[in-house]
C-alpha atoms as a PDB file:
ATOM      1  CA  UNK A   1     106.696  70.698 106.523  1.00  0.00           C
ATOM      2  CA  UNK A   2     105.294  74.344 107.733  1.00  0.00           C
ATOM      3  CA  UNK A   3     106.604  75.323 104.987  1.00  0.00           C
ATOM      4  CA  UNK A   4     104.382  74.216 102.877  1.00  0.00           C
ATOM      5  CA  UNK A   5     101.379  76.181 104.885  1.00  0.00           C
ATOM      6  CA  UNK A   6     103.428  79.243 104.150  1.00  0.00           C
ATOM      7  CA  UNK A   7     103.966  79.063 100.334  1.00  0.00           C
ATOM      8  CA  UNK A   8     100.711  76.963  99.613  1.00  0.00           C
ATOM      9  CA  UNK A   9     100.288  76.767  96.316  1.00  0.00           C
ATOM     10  CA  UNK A  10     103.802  78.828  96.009  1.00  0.00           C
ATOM     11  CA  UNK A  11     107.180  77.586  94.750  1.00  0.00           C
ATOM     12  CA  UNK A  12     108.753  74.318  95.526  1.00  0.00           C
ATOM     13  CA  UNK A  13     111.029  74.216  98.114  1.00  0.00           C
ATOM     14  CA  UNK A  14     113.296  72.874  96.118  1.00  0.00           C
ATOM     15  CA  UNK A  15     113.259  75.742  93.759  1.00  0.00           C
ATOM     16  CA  UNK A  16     114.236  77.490  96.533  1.00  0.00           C
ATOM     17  CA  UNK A  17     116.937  75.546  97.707  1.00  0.00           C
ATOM     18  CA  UNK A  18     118.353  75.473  94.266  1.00  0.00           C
ATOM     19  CA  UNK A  19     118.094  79.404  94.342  1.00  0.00           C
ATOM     20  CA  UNK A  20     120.274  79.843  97.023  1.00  0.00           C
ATOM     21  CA  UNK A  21     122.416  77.159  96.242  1.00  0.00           C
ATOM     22  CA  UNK A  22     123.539  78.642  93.015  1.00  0.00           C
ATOM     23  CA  UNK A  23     123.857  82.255  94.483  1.00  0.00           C
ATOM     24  CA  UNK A  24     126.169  80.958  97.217  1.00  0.00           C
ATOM     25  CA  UNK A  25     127.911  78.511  94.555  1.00  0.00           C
ATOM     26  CA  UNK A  26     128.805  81.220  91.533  1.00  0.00           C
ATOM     27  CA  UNK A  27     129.136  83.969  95.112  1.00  0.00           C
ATOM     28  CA  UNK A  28     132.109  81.751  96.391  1.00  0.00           C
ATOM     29  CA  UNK A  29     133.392  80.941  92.887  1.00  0.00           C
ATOM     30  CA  UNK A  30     133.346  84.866  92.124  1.00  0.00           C
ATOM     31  CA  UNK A  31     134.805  85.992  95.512  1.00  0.00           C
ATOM     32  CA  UNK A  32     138.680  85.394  94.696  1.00  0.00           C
ATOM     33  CA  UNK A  33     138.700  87.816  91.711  1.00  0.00           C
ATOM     34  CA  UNK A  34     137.098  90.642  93.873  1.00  0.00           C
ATOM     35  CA  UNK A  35     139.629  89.182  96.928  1.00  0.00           C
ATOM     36  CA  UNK A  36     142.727  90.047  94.516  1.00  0.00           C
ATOM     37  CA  UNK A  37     141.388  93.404  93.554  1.00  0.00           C
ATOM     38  CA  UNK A  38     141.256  94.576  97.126  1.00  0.00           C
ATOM     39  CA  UNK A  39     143.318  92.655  98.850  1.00  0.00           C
ATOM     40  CA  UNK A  40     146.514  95.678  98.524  1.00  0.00           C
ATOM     41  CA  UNK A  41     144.123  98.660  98.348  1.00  0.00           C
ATOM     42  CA  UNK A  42     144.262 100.972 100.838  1.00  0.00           C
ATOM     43  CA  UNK A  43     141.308 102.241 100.410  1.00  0.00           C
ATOM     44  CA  UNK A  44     138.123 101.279  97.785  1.00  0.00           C
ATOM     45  CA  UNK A  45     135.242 103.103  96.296  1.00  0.00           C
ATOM     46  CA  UNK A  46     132.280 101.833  95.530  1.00  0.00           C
ATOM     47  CA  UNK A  47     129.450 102.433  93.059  1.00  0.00           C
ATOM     48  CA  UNK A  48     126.454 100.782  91.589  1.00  0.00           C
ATOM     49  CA  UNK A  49     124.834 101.274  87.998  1.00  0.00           C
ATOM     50  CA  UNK A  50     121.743 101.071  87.684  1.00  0.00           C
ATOM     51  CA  UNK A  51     118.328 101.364  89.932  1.00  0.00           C
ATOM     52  CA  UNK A  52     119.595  98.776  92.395  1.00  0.00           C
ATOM     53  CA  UNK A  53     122.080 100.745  94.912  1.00  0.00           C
ATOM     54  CA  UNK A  54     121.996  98.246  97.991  1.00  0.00           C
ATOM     55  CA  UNK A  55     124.869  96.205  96.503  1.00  0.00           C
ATOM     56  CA  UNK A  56     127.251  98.905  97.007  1.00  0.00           C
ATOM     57  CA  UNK A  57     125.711 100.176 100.152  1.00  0.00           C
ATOM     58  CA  UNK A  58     126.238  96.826 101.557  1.00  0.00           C
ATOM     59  CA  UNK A  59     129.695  96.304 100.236  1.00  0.00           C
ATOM     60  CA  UNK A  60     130.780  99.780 101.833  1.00  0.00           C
ATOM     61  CA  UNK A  61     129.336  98.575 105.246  1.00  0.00           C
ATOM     62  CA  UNK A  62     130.561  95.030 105.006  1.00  0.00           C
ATOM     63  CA  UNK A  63     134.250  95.890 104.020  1.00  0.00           C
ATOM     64  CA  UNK A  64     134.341  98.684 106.573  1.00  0.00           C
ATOM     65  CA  UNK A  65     133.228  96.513 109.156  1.00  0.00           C
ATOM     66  CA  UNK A  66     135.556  93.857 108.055  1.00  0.00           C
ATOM     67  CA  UNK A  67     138.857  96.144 108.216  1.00  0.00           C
ATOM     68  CA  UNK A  68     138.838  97.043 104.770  1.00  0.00           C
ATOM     69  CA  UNK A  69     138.201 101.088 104.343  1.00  0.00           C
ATOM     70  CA  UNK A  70     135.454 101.687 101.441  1.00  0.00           C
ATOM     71  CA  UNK A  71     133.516 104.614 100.308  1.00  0.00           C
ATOM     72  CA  UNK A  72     130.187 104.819  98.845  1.00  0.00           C
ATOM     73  CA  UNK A  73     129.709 106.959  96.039  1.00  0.00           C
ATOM     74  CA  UNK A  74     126.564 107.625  93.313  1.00  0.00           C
ATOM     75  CA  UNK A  75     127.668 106.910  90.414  1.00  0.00           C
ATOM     76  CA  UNK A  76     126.976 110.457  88.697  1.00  0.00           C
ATOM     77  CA  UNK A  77     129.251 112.537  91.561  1.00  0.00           C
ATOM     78  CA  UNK A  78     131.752 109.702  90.331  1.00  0.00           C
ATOM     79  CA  UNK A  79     131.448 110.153  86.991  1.00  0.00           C
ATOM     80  CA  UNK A  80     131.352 113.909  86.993  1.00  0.00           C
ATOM     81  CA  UNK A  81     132.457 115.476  90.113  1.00  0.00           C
ATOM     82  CA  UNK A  82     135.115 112.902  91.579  1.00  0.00           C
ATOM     83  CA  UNK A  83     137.032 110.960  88.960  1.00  0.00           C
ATOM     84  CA  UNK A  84     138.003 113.534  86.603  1.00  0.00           C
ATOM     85  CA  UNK A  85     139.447 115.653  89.373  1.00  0.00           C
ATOM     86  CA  UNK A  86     141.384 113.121  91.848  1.00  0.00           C
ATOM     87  CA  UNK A  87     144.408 113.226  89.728  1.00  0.00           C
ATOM     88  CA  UNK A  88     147.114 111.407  92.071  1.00  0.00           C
ATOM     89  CA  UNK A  89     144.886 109.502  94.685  1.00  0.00           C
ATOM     90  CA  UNK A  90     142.379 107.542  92.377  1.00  0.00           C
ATOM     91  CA  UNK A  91     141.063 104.712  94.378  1.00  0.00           C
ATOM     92  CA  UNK A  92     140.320 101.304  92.673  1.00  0.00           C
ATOM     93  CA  UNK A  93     136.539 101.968  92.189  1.00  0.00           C
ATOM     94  CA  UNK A  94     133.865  98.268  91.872  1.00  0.00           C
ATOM     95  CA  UNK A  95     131.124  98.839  90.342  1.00  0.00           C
ATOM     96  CA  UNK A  96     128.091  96.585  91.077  1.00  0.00           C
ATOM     97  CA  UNK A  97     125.827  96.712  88.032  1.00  0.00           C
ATOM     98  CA  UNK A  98     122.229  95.618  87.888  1.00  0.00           C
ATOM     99  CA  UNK A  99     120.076  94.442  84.964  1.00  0.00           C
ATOM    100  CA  UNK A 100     118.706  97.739  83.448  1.00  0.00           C
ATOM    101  CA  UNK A 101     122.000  99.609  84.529  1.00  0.00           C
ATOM    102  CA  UNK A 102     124.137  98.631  81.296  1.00  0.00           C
ATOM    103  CA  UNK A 103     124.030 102.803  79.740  1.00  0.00           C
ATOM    104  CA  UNK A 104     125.235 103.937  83.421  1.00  0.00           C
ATOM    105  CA  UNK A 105     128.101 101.455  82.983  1.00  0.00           C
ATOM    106  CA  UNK A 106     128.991 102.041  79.686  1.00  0.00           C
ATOM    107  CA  UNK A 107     129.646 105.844  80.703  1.00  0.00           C
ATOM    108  CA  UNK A 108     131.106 104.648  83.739  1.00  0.00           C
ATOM    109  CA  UNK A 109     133.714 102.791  81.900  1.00  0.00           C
ATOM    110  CA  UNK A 110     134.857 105.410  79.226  1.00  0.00           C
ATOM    111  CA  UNK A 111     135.257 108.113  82.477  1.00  0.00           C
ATOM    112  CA  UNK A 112     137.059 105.834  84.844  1.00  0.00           C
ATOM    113  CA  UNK A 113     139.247 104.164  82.326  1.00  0.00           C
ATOM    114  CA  UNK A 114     140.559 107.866  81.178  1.00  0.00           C
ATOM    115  CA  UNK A 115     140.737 108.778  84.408  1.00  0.00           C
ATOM    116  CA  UNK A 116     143.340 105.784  84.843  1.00  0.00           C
ATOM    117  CA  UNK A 117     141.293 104.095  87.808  1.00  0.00           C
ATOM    118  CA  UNK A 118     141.525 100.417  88.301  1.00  0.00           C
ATOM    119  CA  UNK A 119     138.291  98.732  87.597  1.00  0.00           C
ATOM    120  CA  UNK A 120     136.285  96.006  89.061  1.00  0.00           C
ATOM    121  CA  UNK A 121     132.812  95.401  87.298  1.00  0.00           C
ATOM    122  CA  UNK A 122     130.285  92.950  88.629  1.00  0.00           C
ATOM    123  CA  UNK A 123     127.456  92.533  86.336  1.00  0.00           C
ATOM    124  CA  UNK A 124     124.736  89.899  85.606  1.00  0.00           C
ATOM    125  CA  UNK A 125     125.352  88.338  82.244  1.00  0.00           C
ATOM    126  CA  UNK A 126     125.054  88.775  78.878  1.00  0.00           C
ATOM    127  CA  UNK A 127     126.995  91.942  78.455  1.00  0.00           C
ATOM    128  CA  UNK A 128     126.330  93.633  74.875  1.00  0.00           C
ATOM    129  CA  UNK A 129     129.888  93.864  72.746  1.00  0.00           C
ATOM    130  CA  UNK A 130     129.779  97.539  73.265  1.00  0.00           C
ATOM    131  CA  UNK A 131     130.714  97.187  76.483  1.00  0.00           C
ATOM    132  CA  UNK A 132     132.886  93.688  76.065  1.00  0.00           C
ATOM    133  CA  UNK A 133     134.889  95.544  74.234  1.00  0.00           C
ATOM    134  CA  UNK A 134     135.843  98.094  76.989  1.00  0.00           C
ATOM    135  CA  UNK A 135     136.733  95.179  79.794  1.00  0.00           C
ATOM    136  CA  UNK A 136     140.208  94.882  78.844  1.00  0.00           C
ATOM    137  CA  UNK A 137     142.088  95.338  82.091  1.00  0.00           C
ATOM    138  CA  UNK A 138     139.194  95.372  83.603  1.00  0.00           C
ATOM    139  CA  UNK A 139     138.487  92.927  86.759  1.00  0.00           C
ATOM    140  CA  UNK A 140     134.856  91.540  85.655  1.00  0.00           C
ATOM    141  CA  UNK A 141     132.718  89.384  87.878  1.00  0.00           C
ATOM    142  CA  UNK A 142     129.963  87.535  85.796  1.00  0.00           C
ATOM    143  CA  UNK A 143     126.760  87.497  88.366  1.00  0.00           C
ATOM    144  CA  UNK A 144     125.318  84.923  86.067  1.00  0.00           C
ATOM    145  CA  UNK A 145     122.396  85.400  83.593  1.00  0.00           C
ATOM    146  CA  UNK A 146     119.901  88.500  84.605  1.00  0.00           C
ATOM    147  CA  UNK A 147     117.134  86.355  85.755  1.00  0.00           C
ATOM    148  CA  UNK A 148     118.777  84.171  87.816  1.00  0.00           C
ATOM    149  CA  UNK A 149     119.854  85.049  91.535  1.00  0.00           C
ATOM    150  CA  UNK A 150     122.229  87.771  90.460  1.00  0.00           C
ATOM    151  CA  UNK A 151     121.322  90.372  93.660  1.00  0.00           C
ATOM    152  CA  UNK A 152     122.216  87.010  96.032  1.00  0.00           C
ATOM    153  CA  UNK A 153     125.122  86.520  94.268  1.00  0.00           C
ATOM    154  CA  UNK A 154     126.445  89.626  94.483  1.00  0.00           C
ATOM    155  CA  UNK A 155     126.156  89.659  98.075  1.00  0.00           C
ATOM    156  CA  UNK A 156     127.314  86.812  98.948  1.00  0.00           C
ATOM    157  CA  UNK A 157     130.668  87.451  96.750  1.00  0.00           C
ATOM    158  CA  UNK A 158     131.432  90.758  98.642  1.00  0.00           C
ATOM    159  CA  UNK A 159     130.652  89.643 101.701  1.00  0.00           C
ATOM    160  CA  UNK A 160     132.722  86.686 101.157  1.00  0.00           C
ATOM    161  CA  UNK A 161     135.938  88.306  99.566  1.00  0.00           C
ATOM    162  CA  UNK A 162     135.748  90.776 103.012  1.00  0.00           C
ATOM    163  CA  UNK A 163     136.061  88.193 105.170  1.00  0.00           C
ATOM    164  CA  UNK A 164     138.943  86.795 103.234  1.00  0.00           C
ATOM    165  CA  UNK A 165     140.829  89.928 102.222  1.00  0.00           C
ATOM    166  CA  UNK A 166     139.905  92.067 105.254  1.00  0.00           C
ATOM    167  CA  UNK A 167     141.793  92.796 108.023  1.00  0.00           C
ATOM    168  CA  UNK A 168     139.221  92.914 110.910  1.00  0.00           C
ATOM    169  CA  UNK A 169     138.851  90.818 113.556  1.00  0.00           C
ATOM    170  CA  UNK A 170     139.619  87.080 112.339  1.00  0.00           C
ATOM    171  CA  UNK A 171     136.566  85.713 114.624  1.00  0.00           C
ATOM    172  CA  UNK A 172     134.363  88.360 113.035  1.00  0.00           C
ATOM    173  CA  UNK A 173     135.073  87.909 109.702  1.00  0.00           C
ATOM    174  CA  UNK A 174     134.915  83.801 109.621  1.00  0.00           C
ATOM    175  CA  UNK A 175     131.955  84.218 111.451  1.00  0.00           C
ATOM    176  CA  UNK A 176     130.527  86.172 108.808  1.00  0.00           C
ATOM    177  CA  UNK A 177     131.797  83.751 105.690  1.00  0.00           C
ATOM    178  CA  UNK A 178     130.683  80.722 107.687  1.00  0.00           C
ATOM    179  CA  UNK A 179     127.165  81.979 107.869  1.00  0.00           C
ATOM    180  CA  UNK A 180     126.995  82.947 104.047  1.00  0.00           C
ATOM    181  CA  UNK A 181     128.339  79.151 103.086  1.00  0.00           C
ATOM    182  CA  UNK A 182     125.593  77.678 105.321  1.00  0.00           C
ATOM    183  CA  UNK A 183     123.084  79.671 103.874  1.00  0.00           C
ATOM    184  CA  UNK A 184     121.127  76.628 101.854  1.00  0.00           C
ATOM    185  CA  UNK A 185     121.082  74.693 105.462  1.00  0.00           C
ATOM    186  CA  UNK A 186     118.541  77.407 107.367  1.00  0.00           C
ATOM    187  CA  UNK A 187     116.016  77.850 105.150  1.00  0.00           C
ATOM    188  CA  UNK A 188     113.395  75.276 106.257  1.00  0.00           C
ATOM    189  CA  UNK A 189     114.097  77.201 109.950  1.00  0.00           C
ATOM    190  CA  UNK A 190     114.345  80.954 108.723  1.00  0.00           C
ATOM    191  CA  UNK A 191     110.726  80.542 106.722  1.00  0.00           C
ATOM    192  CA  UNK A 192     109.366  78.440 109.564  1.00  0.00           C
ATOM    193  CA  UNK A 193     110.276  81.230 112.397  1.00  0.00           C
ATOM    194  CA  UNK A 194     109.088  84.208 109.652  1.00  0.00           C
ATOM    195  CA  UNK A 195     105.729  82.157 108.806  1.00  0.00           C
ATOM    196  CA  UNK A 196     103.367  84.745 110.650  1.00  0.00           C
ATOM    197  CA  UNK A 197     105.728  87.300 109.455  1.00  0.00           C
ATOM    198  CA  UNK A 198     105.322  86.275 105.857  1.00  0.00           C
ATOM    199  CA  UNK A 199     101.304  86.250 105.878  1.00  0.00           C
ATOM    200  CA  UNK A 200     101.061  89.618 107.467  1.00  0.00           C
ATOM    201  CA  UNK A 201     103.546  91.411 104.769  1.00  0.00           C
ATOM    202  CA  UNK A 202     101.766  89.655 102.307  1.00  0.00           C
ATOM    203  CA  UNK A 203      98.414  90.939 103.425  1.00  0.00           C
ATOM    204  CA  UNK A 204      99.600  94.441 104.162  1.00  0.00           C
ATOM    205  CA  UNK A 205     101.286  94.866 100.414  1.00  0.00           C
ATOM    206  CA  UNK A 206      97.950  94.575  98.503  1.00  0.00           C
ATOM    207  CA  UNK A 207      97.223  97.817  99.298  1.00  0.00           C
ATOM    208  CA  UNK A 208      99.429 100.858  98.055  1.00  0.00           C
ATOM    209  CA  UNK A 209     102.614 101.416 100.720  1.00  0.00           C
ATOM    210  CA  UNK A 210     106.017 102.898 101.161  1.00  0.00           C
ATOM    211  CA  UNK A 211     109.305 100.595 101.962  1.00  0.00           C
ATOM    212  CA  UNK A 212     112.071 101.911 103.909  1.00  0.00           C
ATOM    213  CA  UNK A 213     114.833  99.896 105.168  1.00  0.00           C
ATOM    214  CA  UNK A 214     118.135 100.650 106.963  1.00  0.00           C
ATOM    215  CA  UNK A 215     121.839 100.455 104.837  1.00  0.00           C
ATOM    216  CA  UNK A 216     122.007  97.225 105.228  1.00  0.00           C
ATOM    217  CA  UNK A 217     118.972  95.810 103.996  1.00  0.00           C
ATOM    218  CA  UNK A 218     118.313  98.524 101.684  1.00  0.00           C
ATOM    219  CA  UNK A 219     118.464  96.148  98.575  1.00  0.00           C
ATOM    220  CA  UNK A 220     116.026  93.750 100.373  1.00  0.00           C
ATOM    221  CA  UNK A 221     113.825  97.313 100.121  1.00  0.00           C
ATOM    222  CA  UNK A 222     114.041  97.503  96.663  1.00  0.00           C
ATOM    223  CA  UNK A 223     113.149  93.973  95.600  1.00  0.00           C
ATOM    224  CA  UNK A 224     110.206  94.783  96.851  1.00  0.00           C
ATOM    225  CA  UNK A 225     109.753  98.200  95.328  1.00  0.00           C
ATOM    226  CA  UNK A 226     110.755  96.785  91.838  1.00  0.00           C
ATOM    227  CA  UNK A 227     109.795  93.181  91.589  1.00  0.00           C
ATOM    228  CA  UNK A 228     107.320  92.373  88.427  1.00  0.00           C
ATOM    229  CA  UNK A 229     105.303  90.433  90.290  1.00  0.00           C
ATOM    230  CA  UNK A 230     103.491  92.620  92.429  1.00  0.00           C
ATOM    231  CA  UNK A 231     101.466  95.138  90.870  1.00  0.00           C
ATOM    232  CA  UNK A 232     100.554  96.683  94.329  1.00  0.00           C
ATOM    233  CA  UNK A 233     101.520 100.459  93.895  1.00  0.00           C
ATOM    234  CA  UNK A 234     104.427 101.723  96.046  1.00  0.00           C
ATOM    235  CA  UNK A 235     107.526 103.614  96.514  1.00  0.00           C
ATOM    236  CA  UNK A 236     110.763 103.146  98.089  1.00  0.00           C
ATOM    237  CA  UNK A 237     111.903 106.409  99.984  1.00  0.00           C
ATOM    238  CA  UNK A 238     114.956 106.973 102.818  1.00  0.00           C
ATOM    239  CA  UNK A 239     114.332 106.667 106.533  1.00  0.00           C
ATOM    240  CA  UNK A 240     114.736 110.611 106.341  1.00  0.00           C
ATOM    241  CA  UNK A 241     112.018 111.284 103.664  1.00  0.00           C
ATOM    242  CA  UNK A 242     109.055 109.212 105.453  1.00  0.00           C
ATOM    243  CA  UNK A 243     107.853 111.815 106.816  1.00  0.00           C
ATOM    244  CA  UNK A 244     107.161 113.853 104.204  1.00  0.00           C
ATOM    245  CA  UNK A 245     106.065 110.847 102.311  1.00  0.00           C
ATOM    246  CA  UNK A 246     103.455 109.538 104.120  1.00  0.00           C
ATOM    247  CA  UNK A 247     101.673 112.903 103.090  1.00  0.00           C
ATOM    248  CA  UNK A 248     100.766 110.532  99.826  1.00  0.00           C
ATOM    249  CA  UNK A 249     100.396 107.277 101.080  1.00  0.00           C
ATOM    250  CA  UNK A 250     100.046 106.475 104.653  1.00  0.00           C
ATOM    251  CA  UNK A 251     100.846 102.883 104.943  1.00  0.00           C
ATOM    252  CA  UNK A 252     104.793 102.187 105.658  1.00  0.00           C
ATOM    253  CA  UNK A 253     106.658  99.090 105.260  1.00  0.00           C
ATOM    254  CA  UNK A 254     110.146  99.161 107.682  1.00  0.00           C
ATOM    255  CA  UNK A 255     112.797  96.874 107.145  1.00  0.00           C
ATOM    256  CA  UNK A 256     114.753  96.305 109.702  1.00  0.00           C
ATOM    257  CA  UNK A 257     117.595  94.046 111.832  1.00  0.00           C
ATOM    258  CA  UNK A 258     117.268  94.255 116.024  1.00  0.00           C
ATOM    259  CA  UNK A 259     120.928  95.797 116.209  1.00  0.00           C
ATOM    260  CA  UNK A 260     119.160  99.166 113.870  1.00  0.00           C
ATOM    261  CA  UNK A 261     116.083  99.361 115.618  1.00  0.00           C
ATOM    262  CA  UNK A 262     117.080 103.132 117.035  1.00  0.00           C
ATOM    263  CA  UNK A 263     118.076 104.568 114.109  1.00  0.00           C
ATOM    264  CA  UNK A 264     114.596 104.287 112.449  1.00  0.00           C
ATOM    265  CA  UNK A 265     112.746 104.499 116.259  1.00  0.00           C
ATOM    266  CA  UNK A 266     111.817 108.011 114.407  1.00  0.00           C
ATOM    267  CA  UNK A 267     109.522 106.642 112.069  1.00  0.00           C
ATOM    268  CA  UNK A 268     107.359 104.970 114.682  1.00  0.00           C
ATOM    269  CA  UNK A 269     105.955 108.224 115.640  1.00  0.00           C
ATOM    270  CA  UNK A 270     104.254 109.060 112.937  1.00  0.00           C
ATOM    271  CA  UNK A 271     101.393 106.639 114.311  1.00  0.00           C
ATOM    272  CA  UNK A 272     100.389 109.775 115.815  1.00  0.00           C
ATOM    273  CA  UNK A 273     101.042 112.458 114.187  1.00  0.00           C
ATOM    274  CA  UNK A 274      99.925 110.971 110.418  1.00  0.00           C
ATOM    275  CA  UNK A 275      97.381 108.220 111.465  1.00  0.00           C
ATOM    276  CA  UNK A 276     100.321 106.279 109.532  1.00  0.00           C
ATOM    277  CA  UNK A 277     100.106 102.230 109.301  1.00  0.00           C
ATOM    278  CA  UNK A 278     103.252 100.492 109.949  1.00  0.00           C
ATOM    279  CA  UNK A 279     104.192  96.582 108.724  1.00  0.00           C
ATOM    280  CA  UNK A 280     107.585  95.727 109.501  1.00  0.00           C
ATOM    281  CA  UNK A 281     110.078  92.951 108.470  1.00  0.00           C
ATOM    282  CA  UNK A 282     113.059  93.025 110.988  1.00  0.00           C
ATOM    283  CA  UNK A 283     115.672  90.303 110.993  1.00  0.00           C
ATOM    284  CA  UNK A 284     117.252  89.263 114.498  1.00  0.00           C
ATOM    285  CA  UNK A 285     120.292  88.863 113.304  1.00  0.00           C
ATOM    286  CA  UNK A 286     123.704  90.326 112.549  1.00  0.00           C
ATOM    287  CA  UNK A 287     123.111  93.428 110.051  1.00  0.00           C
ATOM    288  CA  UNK A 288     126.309  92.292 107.723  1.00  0.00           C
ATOM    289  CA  UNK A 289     124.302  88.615 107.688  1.00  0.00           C
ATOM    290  CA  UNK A 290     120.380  90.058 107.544  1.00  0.00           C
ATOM    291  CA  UNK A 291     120.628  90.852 103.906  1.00  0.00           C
ATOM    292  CA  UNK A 292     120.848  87.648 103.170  1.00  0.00           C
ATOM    293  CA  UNK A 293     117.916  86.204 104.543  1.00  0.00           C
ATOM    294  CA  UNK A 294     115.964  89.014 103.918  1.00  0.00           C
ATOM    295  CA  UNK A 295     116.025  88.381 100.555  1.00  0.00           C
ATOM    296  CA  UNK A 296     115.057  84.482 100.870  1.00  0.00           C
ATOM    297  CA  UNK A 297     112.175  85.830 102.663  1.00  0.00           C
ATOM    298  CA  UNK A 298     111.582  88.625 100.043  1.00  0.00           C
ATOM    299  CA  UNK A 299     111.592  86.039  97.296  1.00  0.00           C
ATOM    300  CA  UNK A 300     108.880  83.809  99.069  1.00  0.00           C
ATOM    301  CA  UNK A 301     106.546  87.238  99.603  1.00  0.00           C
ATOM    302  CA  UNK A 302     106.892  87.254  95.620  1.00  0.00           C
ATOM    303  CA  UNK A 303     105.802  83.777  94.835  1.00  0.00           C
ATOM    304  CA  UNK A 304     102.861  84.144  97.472  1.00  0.00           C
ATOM    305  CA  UNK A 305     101.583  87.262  95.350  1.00  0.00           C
ATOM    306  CA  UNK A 306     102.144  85.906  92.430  1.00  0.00           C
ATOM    307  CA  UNK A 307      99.702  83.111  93.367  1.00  0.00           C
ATOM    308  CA  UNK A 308      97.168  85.015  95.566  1.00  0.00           C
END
């Protein structure tokens, strides 16, 4: 299997199978509680807690694209500036919570729940009592335990209750749920058509870099920026700071699907004008689907540092 040239001395396929397979597995389990809680909303915010804020980037994009209307917000103008003063129009806010984001959520919690929002929390597991205790009529989505697949899962759960709750185009959205449950059954052909792909990235993030990465694959980005196992120094920074960035360090990683290619065309020139290096990941597929396999690919660039 070419597989195997890719990830020599790297993770077992199977491993990897089993990864996805449980992401999709507790994702489809997970999606009918998030289904109910936005099935009747007319409109949904959304908010993340923690470093990681490409779950709720990609939630706004998917549900908006799948006929459900979301808003993004950070979590501190939600805390402070928006929920204590929409009095009358408070929007169900979901709040996708990573591993190290358990003292934004706590805060989170005690503002929205005075506030009299409805709450969704979706959270990698175990939660400390001091927050337990504050889930009563709360809509909470158990990612599973921290080190497992809990980014995947939370992806595929959103992506998943969209399709189901949303009020889009039906060929659009079961498109888009089809291609999440089938994840597990492309992954011998996405790694084999990303091989070259995989080698170069690998190659070009031993050496200090930036990653950048469109709305849709911005929590593919920052995997990368804050995985463990690379030790490689870097920074994630928006398509609209590069350019002041690469003042610091000159070698830019772009992550990218086909369909986004213009809006980052603007980065490209700095070839010129900084002596900048560019690497690039860019997934030919749909941009409410590319997440997805960007991080299978992202976890394979992981094992092959890990072993270099």
């Amino acid at each position: 299997m070419r597989v195997r040239g890719v990830t020599k001395g790297g993770p077992h396929m199977r491993e990897l199978r089993t990864w996805v397979r449980e992401a999709v597995r507790r994702g489809r389990e997970a999606a009918e509680i998030l289904k109910l809680f936005i099935r009747d909303a007319t409109s949904v915010t959304v908010t993340s807690a923690g470093p990681y804020v490409g779950q709720s980037t990609y939630a706004a994009s998917v549900m908006n694209s799948l006929g459900i209307n979301a808003v993004a917000v950070d979590d501190l103008m939600l805390n402070y500036y928006v929920a204590p003063y929409d009095e009358g129009r408070e929007r169900p806010v979901i709040v996708f919570v990573s591993p190290a984001g358990l003292t934004e959520l706590n805060i989170l919690l005690d503002q929205l729940r005075w506030t009299g929002h409805r709450i969704a929390v979706v959270a990698p597991s175990p939660l400390p009592e001091v927050i337990r205790a504050k889930l009563e009529g709360v809509s909470f989505i158990d990612l599973g335990p921290g080190e497992g697949p809990w980014l995947l899962t939370s992806l595929v759960l959103t992506a998943l209750a969209s399709s189901e709750a949303g009020r889009g185009p039906e060929v659009r959205r079961s498109r888009v749920s089809e291609e999440v449950l089938t994840l597990e059954d492309v992954i011998d052909d996405l790694i084999s058509h990303y091989e070259g792909v995989l080698g170069e990235l690998t190659s070009f993030i031993r050496e200090p870099y930036i990653v950048t990465a469109t709305p849709t694959l911005w929590a593919v980005a920052e995997v990368l920026a804050y995985s463990r196992s690379m030790k490689t120094r870097r920074s994630l920074v928006r398509p609209s700071a590069i350019s002041e960035a690469v003042r610091f360090i000159n070698r830019v990683l772009v992550i990218q699907t086909d369909v986004e290619e213009y809006s980052l065309r603007h980065i490209r020139s700095l070839s010129l004008t900084a002596a900048t290096k560019f690497a690039e990941l860019r997934i030919r597929t749909d941009p409410l689907t590319a997440p997805f396999y960007g991080l299978i690919l992202v976890r394979v660039i992981e094992d092959l540092v890990r072993e270099a």
